[in-house]
N, C-alpha and C. Protein backbone atom coordinates (compact mmCIF):
# COMPACT_ATOMS: atom_id res chain seq x y z
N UNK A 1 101.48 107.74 -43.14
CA UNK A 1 102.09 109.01 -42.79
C UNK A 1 101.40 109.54 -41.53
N UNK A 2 102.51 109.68 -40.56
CA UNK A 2 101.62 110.78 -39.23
C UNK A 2 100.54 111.56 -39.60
N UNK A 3 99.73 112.31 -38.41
CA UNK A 3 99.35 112.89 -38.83
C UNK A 3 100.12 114.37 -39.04
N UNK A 4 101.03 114.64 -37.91
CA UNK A 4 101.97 116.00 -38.18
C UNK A 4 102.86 115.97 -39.27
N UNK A 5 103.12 114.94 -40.14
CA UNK A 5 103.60 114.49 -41.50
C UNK A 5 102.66 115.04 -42.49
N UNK A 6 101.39 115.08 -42.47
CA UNK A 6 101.13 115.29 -43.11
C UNK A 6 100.24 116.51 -43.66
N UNK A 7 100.39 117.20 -42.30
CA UNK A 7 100.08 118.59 -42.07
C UNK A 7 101.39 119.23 -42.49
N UNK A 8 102.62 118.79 -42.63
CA UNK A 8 103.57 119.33 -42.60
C UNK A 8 103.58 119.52 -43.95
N UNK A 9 103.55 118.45 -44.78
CA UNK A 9 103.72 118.30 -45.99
C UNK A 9 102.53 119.32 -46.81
N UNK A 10 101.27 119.18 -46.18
CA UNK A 10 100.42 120.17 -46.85
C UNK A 10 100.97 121.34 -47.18
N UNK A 11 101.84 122.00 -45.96
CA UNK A 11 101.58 123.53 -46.14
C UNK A 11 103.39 123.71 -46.50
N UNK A 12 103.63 123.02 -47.57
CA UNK A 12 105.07 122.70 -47.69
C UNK A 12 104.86 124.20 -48.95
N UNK A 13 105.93 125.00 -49.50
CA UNK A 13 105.63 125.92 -50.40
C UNK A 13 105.47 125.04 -51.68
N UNK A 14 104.50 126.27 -52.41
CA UNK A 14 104.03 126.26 -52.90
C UNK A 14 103.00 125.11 -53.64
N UNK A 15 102.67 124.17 -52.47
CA UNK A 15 101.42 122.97 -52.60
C UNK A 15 100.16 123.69 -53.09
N UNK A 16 100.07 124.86 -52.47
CA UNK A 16 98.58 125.40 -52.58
C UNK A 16 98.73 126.11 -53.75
N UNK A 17 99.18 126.50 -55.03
CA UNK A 17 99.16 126.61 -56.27
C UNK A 17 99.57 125.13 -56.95
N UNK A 18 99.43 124.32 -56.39
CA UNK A 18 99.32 122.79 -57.07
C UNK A 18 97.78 122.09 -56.97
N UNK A 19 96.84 122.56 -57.93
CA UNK A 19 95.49 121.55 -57.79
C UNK A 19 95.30 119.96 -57.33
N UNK A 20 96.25 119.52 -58.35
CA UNK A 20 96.76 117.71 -58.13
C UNK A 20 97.09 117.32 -56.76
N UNK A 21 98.24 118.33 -56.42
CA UNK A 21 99.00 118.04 -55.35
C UNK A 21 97.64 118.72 -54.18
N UNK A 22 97.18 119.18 -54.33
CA UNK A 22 96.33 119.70 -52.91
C UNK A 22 94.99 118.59 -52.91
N UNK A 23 95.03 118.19 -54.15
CA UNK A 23 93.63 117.26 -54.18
C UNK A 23 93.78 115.82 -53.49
N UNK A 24 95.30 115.46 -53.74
CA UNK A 24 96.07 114.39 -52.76
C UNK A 24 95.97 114.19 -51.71
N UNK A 25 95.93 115.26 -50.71
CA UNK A 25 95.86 115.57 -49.48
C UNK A 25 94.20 115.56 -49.32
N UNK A 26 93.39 115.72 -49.76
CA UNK A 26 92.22 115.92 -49.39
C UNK A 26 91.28 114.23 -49.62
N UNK A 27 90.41 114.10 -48.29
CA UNK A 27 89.62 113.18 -48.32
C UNK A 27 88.26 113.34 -49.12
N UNK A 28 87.67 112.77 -50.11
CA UNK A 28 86.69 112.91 -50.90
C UNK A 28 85.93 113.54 -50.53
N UNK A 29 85.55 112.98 -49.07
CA UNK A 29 84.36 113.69 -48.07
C UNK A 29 84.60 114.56 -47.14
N UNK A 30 85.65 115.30 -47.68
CA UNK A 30 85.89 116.75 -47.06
C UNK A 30 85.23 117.68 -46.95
N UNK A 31 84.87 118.21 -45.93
CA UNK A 31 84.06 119.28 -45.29
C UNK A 31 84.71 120.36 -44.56
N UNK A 32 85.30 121.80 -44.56
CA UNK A 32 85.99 122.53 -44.55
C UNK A 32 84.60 123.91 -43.77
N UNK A 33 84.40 124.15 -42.50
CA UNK A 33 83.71 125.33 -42.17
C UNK A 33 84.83 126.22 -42.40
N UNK A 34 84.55 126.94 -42.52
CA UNK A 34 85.66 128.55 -43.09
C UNK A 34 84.91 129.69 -42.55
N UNK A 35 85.22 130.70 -41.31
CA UNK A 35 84.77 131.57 -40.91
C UNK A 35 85.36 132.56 -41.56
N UNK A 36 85.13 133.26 -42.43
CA UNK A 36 86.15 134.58 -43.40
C UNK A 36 85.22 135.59 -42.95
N UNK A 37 85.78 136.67 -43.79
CA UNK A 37 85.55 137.77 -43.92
C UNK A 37 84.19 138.07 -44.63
N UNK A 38 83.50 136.75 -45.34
CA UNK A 38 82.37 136.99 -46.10
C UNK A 38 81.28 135.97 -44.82
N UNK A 39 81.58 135.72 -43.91
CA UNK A 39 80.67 134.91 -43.03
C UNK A 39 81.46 133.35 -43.61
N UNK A 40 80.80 132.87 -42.64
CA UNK A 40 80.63 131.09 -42.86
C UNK A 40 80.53 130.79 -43.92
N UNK A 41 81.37 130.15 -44.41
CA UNK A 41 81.84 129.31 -46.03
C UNK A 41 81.72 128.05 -45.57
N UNK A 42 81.07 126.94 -46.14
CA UNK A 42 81.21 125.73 -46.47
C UNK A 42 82.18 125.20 -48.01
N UNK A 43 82.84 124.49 -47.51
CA UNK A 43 83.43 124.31 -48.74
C UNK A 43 83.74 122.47 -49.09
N UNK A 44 83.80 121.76 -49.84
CA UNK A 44 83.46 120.56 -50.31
C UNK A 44 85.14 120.25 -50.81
N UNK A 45 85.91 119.30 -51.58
CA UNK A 45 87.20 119.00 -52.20
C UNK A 45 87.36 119.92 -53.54
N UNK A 46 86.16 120.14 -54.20
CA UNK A 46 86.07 120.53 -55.70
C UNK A 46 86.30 122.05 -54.86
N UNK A 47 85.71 122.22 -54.31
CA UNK A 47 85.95 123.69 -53.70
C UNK A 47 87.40 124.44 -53.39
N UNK A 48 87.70 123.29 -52.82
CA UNK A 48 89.08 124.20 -52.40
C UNK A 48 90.80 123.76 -53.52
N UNK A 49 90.16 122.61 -54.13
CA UNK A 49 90.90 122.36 -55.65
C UNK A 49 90.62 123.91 -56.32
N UNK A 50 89.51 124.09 -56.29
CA UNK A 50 88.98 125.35 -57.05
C UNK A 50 90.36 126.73 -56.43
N UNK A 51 90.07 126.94 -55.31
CA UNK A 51 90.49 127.49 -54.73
C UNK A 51 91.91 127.59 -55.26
N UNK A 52 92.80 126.32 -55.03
CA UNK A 52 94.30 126.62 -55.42
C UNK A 52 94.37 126.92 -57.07
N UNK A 53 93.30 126.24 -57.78
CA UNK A 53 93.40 126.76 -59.66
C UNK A 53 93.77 128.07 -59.05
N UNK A 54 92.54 128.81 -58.44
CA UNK A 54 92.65 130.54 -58.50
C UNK A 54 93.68 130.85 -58.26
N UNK A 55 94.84 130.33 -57.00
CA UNK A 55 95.86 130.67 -56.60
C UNK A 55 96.62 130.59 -58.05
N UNK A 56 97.20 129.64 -58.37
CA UNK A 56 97.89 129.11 -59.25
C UNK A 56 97.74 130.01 -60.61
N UNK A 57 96.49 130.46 -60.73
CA UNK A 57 96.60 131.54 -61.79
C UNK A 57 96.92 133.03 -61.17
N UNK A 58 96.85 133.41 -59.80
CA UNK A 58 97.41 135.07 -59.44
C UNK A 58 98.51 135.19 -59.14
N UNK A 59 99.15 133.80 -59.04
CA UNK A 59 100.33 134.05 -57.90
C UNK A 59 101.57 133.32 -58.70
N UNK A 60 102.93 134.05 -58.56
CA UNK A 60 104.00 132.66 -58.86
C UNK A 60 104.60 131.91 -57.50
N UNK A 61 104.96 132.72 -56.51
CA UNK A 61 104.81 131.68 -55.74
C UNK A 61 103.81 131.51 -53.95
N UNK A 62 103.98 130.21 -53.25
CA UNK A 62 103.28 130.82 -52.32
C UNK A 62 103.31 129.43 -51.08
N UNK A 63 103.99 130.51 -49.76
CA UNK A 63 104.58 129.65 -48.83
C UNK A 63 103.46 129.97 -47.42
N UNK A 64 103.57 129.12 -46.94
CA UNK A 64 103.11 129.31 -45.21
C UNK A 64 103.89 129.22 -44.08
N UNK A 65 103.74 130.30 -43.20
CA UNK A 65 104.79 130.22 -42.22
C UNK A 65 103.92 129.63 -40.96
N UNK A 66 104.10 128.16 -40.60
CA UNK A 66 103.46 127.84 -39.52
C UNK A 66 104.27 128.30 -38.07
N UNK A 67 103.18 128.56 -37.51
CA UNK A 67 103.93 129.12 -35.81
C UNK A 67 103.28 128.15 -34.90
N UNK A 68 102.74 127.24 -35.33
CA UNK A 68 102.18 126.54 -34.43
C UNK A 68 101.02 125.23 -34.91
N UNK A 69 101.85 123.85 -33.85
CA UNK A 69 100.93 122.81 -34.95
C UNK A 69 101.44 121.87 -33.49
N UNK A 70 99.74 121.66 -33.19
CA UNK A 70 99.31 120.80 -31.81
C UNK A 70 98.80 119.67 -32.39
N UNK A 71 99.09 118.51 -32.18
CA UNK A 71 98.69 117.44 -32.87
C UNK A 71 98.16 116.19 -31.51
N UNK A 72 97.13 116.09 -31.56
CA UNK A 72 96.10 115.12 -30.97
C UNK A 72 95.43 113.66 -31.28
N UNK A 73 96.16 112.52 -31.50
CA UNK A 73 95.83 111.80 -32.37
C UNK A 73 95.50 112.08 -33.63
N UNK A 74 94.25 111.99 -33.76
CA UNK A 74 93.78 112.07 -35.59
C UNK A 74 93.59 113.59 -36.06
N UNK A 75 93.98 114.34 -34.95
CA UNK A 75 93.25 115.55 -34.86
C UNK A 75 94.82 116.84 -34.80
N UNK A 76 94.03 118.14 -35.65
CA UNK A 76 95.92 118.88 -35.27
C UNK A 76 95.00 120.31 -35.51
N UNK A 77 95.56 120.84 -34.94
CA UNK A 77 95.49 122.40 -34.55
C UNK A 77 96.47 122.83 -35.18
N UNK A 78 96.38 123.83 -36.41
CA UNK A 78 97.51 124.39 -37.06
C UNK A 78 97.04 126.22 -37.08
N UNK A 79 98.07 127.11 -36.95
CA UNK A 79 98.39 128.45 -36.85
C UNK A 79 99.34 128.36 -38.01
N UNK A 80 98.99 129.57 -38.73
CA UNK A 80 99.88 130.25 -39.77
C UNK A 80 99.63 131.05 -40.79
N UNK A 81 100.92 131.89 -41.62
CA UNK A 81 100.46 133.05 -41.96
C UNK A 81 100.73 132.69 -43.67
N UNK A 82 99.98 132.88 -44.37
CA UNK A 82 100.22 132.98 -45.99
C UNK A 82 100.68 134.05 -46.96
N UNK A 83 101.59 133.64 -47.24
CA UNK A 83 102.44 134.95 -48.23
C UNK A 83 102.81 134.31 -49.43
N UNK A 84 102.09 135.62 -50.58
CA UNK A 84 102.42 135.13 -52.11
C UNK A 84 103.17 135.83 -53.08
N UNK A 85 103.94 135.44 -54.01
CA UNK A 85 104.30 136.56 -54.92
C UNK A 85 103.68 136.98 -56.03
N UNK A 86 103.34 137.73 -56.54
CA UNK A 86 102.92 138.07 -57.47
C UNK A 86 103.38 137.83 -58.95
N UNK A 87 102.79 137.82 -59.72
CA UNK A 87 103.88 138.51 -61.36
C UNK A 87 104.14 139.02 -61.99
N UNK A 88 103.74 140.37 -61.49
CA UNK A 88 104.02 141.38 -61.14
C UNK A 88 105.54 142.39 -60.64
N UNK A 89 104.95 141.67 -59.12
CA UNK A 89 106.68 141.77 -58.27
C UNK A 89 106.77 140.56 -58.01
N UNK A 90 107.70 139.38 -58.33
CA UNK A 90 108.45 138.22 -58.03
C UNK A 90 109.19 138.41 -56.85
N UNK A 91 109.46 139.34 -56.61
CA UNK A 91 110.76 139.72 -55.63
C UNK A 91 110.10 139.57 -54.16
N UNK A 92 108.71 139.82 -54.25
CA UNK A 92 108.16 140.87 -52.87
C UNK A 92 107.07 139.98 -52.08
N UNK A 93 107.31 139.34 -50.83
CA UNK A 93 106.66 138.48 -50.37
C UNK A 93 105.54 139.20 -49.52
N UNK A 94 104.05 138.84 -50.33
CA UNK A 94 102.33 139.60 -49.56
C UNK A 94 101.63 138.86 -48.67
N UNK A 95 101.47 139.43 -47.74
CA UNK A 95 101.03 138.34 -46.75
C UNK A 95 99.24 138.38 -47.02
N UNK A 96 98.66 137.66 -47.49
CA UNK A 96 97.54 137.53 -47.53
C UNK A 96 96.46 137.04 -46.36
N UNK A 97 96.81 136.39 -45.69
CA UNK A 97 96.07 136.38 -44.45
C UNK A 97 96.89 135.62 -43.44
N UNK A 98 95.97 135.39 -42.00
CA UNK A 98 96.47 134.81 -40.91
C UNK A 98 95.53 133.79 -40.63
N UNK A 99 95.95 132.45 -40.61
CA UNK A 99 94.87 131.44 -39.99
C UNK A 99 95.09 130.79 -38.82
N UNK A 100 93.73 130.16 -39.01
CA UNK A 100 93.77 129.10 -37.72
C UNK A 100 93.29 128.11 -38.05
N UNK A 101 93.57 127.00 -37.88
CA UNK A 101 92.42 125.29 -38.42
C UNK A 101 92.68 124.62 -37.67
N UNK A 102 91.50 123.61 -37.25
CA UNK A 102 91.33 122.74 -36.93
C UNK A 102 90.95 121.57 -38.05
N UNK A 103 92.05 120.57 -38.46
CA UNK A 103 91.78 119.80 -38.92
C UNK A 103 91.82 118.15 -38.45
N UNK A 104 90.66 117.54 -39.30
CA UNK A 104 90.47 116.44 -38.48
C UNK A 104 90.75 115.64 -40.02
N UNK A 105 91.87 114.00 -39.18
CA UNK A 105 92.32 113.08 -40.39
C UNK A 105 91.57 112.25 -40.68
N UNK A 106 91.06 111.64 -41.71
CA UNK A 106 90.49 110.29 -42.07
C UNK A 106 91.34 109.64 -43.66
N UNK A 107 91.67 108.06 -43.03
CA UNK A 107 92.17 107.48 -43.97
C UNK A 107 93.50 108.01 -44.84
N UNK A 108 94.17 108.39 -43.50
CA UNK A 108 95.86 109.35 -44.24
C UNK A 108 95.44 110.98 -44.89
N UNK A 109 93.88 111.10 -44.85
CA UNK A 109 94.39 112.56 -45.58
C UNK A 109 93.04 113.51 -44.61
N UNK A 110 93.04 114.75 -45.19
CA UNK A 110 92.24 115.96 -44.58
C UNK A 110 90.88 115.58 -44.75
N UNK A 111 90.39 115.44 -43.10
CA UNK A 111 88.86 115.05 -43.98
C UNK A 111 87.72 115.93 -43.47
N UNK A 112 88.08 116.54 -41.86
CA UNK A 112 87.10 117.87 -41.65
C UNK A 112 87.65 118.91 -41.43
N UNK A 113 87.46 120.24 -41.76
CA UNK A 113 88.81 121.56 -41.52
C UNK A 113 87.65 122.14 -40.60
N UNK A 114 88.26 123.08 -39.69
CA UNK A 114 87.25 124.42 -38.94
C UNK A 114 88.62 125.37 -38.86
N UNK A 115 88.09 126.25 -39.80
CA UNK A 115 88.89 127.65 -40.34
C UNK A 115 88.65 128.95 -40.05
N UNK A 116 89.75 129.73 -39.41
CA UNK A 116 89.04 130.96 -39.37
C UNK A 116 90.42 132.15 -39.83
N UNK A 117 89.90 133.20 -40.36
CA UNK A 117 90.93 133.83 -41.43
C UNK A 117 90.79 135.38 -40.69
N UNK A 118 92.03 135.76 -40.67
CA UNK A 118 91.67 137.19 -40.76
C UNK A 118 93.36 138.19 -41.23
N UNK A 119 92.60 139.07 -41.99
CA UNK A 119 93.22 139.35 -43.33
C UNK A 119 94.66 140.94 -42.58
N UNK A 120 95.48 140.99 -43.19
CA UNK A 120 96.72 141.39 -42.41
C UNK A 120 96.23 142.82 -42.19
């Protein structure tokens, strides 16, 4: 699979409330810098599996609107914004943040991210 195949497919809705399905995409030896709102996050595969459980339990559903995806050989620059529904309101799409990544491929899947978030 390309690599814009498979950036594409990542941020397809609702992957990121799929643990299995997000763990697919991820290279064992994934390493993810994450600049947030709490400082510099390191994050590992178990980490960000972790991450979509949490989703998967707040949210019913949850899409990404990419605006932008530069792809460099093994390498892709992705822009985009995340919005979830609640269950709560089903109806009402929340935009939870705005990103940026730099992700780098190894062996068909995600194997280094450089992330930076900032919240709507």
């Amino acid at each position: 699979m390309s690599v814009r195949k498979l950036i594409q497919e990542f941020y397809k809705p609702d992957i990121l409330l799929d643990p299995s399905a997000v763990a697919s995409f991820l290279h064992d030896d994934l390493l993810v810098e994450w600049n947030s709102t709490k400082g510099l996050v390191q994050l590992k595969k178990a980490d960000i599996v972790a991450i979509s459980e949490e989703l998967q339990r707040a949210y019913v559903r949850s899409k990404t609107k990419l605006t932008h995806l530069v792809v460099d050989g093994d390498t892709a620059a992705v822009r985009y914004s995340h919005y979830v529904k609640t269950i709560e309101n089903p109806r009402e799409d929340i935009l939870l943040a705005h990103f940026f990544v730099i992700w780098e491929v190894k062996d068909g899947q995600l194997y280094r991210g450089y992330q930076m978030s900032q919240l709507p």
